[in-house]
C-alpha atoms as a PDB file:
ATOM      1  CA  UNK A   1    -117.925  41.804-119.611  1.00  0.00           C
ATOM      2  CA  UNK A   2    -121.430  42.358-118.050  1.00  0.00           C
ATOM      3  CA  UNK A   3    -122.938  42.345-121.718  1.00  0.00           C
ATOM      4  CA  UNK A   4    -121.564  38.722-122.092  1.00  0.00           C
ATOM      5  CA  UNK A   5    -122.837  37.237-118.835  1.00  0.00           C
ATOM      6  CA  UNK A   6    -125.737  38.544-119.858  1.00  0.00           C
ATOM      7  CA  UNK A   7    -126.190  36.938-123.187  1.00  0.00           C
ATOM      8  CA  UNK A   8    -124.663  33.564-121.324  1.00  0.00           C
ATOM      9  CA  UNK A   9    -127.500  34.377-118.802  1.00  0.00           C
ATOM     10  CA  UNK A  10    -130.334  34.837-121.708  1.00  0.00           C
ATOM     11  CA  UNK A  11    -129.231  31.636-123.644  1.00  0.00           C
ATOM     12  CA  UNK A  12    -129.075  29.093-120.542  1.00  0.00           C
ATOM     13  CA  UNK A  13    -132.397  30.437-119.213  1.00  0.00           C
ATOM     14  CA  UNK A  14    -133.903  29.772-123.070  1.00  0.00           C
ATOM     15  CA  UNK A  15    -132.453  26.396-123.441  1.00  0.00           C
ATOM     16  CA  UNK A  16    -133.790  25.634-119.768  1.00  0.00           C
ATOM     17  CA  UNK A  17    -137.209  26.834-120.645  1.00  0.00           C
ATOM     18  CA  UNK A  18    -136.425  24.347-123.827  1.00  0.00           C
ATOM     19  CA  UNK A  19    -136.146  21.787-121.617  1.00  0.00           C
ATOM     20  CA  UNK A  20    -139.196  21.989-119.947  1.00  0.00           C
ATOM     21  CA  UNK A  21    -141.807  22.489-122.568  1.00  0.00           C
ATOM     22  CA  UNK A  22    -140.422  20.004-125.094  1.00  0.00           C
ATOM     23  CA  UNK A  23    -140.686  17.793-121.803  1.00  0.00           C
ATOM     24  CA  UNK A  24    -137.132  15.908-122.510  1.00  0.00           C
ATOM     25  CA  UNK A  25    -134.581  15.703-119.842  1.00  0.00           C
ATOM     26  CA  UNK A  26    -131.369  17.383-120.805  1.00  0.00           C
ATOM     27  CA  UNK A  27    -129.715  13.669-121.045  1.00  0.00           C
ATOM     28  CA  UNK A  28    -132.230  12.749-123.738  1.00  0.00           C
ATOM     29  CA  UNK A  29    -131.850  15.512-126.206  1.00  0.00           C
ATOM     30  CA  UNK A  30    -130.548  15.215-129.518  1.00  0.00           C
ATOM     31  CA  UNK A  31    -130.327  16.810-132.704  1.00  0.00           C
ATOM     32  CA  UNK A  32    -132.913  14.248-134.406  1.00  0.00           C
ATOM     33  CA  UNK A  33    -135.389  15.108-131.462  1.00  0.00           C
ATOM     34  CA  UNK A  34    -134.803  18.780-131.744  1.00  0.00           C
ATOM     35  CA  UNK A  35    -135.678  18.992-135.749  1.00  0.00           C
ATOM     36  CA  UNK A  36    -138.395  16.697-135.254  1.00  0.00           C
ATOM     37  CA  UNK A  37    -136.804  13.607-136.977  1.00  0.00           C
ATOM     38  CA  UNK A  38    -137.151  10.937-133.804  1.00  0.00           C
ATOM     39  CA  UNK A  39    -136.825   7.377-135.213  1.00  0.00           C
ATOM     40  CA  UNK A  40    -139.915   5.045-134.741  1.00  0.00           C
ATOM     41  CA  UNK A  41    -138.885   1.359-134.125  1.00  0.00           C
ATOM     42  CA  UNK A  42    -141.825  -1.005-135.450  1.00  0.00           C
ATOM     43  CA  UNK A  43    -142.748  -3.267-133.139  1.00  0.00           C
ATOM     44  CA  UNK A  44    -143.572  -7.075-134.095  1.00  0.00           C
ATOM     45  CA  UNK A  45    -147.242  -7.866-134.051  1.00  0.00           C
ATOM     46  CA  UNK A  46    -147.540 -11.154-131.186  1.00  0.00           C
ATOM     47  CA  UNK A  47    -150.713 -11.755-132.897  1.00  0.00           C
ATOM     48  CA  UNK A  48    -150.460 -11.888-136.571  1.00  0.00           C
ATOM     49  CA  UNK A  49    -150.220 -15.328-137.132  1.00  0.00           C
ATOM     50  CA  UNK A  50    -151.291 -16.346-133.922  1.00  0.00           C
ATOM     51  CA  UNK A  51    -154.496 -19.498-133.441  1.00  0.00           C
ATOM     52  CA  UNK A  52    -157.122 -17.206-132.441  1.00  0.00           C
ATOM     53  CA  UNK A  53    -160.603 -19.111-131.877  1.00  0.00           C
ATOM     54  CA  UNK A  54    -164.123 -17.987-130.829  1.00  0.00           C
ATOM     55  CA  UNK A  55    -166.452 -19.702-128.669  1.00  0.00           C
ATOM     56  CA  UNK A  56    -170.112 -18.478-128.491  1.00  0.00           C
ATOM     57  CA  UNK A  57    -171.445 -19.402-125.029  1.00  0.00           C
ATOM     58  CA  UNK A  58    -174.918 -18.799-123.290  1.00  0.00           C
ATOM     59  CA  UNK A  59    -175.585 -16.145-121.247  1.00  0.00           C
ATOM     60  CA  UNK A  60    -178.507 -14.659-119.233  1.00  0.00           C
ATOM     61  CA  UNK A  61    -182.035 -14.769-120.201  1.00  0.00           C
ATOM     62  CA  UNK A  62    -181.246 -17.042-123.374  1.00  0.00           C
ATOM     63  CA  UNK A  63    -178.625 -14.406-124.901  1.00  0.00           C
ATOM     64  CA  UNK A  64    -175.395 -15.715-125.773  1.00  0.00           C
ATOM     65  CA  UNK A  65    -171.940 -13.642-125.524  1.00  0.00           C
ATOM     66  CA  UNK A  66    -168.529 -14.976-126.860  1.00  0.00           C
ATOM     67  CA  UNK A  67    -165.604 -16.350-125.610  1.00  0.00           C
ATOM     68  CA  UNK A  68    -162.142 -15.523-127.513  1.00  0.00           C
ATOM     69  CA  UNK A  69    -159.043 -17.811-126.943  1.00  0.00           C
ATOM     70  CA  UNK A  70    -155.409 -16.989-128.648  1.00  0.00           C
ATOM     71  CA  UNK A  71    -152.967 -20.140-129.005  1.00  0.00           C
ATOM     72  CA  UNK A  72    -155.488 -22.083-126.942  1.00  0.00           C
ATOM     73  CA  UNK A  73    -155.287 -19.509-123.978  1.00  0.00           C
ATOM     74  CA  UNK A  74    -158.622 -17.818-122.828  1.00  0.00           C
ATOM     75  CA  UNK A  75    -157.772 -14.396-123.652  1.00  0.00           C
ATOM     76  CA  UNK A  76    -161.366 -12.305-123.138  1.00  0.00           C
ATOM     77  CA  UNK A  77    -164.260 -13.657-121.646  1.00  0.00           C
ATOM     78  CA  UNK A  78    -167.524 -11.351-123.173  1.00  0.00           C
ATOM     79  CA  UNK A  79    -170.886 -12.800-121.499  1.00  0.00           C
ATOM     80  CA  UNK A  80    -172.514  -9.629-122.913  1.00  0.00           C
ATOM     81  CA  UNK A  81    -173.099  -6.995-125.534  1.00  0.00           C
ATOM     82  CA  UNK A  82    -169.741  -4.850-125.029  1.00  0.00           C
ATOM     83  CA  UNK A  83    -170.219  -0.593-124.627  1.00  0.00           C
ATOM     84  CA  UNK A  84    -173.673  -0.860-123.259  1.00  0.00           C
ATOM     85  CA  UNK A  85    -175.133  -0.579-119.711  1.00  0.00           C
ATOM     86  CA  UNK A  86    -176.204  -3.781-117.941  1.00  0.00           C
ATOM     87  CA  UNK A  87    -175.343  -7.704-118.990  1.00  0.00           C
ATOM     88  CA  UNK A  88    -177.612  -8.303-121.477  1.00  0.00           C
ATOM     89  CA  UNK A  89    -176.264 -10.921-124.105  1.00  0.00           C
ATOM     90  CA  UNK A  90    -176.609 -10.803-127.813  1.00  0.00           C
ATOM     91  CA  UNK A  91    -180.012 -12.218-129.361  1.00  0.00           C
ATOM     92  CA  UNK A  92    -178.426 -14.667-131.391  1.00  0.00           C
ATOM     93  CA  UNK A  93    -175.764 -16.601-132.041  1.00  0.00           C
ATOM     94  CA  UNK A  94    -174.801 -14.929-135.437  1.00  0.00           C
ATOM     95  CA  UNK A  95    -174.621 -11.391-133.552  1.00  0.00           C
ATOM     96  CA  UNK A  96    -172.344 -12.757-130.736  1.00  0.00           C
ATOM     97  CA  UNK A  97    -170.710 -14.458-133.794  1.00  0.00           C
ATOM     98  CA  UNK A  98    -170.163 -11.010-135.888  1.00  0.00           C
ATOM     99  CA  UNK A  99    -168.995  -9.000-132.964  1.00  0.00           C
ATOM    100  CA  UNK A 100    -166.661 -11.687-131.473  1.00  0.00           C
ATOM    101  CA  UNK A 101    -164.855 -11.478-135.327  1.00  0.00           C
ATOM    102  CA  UNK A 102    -164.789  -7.674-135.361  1.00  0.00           C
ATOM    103  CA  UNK A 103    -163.004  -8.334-132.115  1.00  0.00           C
ATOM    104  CA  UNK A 104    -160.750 -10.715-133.536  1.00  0.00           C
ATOM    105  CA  UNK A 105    -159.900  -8.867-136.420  1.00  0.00           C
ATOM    106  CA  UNK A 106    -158.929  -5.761-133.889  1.00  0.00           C
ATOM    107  CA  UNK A 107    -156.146  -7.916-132.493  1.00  0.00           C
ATOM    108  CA  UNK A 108    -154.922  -9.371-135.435  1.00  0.00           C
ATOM    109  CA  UNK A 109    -154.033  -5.288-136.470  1.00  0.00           C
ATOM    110  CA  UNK A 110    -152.451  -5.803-132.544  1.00  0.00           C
ATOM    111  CA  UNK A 111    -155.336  -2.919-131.494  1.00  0.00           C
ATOM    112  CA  UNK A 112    -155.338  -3.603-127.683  1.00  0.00           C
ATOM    113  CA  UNK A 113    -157.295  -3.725-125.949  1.00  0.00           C
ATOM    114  CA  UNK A 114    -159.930  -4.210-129.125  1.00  0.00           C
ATOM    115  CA  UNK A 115    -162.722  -2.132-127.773  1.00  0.00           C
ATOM    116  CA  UNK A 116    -165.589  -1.977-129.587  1.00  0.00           C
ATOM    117  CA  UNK A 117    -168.027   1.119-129.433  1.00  0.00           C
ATOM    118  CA  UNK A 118    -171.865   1.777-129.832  1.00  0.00           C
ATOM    119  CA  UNK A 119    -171.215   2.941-133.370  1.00  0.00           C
ATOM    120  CA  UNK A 120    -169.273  -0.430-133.806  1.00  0.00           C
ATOM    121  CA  UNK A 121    -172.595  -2.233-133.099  1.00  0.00           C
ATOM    122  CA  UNK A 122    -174.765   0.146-134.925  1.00  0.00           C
ATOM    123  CA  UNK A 123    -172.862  -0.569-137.765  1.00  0.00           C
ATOM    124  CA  UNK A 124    -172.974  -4.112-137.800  1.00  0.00           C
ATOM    125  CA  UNK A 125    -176.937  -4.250-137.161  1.00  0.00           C
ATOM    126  CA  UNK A 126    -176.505  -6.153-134.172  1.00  0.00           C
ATOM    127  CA  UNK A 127    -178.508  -4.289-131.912  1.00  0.00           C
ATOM    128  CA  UNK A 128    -182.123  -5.220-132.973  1.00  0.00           C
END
């Protein structure tokens, strides 16, 4: 009799332990959660065949930045160059130009928010 309590004792504590690293409440568990085989619903991308349309607009110091508006509503508002220090605006109008369409293309894949990095810039030779 004690022998069995003590296995009942053993197996609650190691499905409670279970519980806590696999980070599930013990309402949510299942059998396709517990062999790894958790069901991922794809999600419809908003943006796909959405009007998205770029604006280049003037900034400070005779830069220029980009304006990006998605079924006519002004959606990100980028007066200058994006993952660098300060507010200085693009050189040209073709750099604002490339960067605001690596942007675009981001949120076409639905990549929000579509950040765009140092190496990102490096890579499109805007930063001359």
């Amino acid at each position: 009799m004690e022998s069995n309590k003590r296995t009942i004792s053993i197996f609650l504590t190691v499905l409670f332990m279970l519980f806590i690293f696999a980070g599930l409440p013990a309402t949510s568990l299942s059998a396709e959660k517990i062999a790894g085989k958790q069901e991922v619903k794809q999600q419809n991308n908003p943006y796909a065949k959405a009007e998205i349309a770029i604006k280049i607009i003037p900034s400070i110091n005779n830069t220029f930045g980009y304006d990006i508006f998605i079924n006519g509503q002004p959606v990100l508002h980028q007066p200058h160059i994006p993952a660098l220090p300060g507010n200085k605006g693009f050189t040209t109008k073709e750099r604002a130009q490339k960067v605001a369409e690596f942007v675009v293309k981001k949120i076409r894949k639905n990549i929000m928010p579509p950040t765009v990095t140092i190496d990102d810039l490096k890579t499109m030779g805007v930063l001359k």
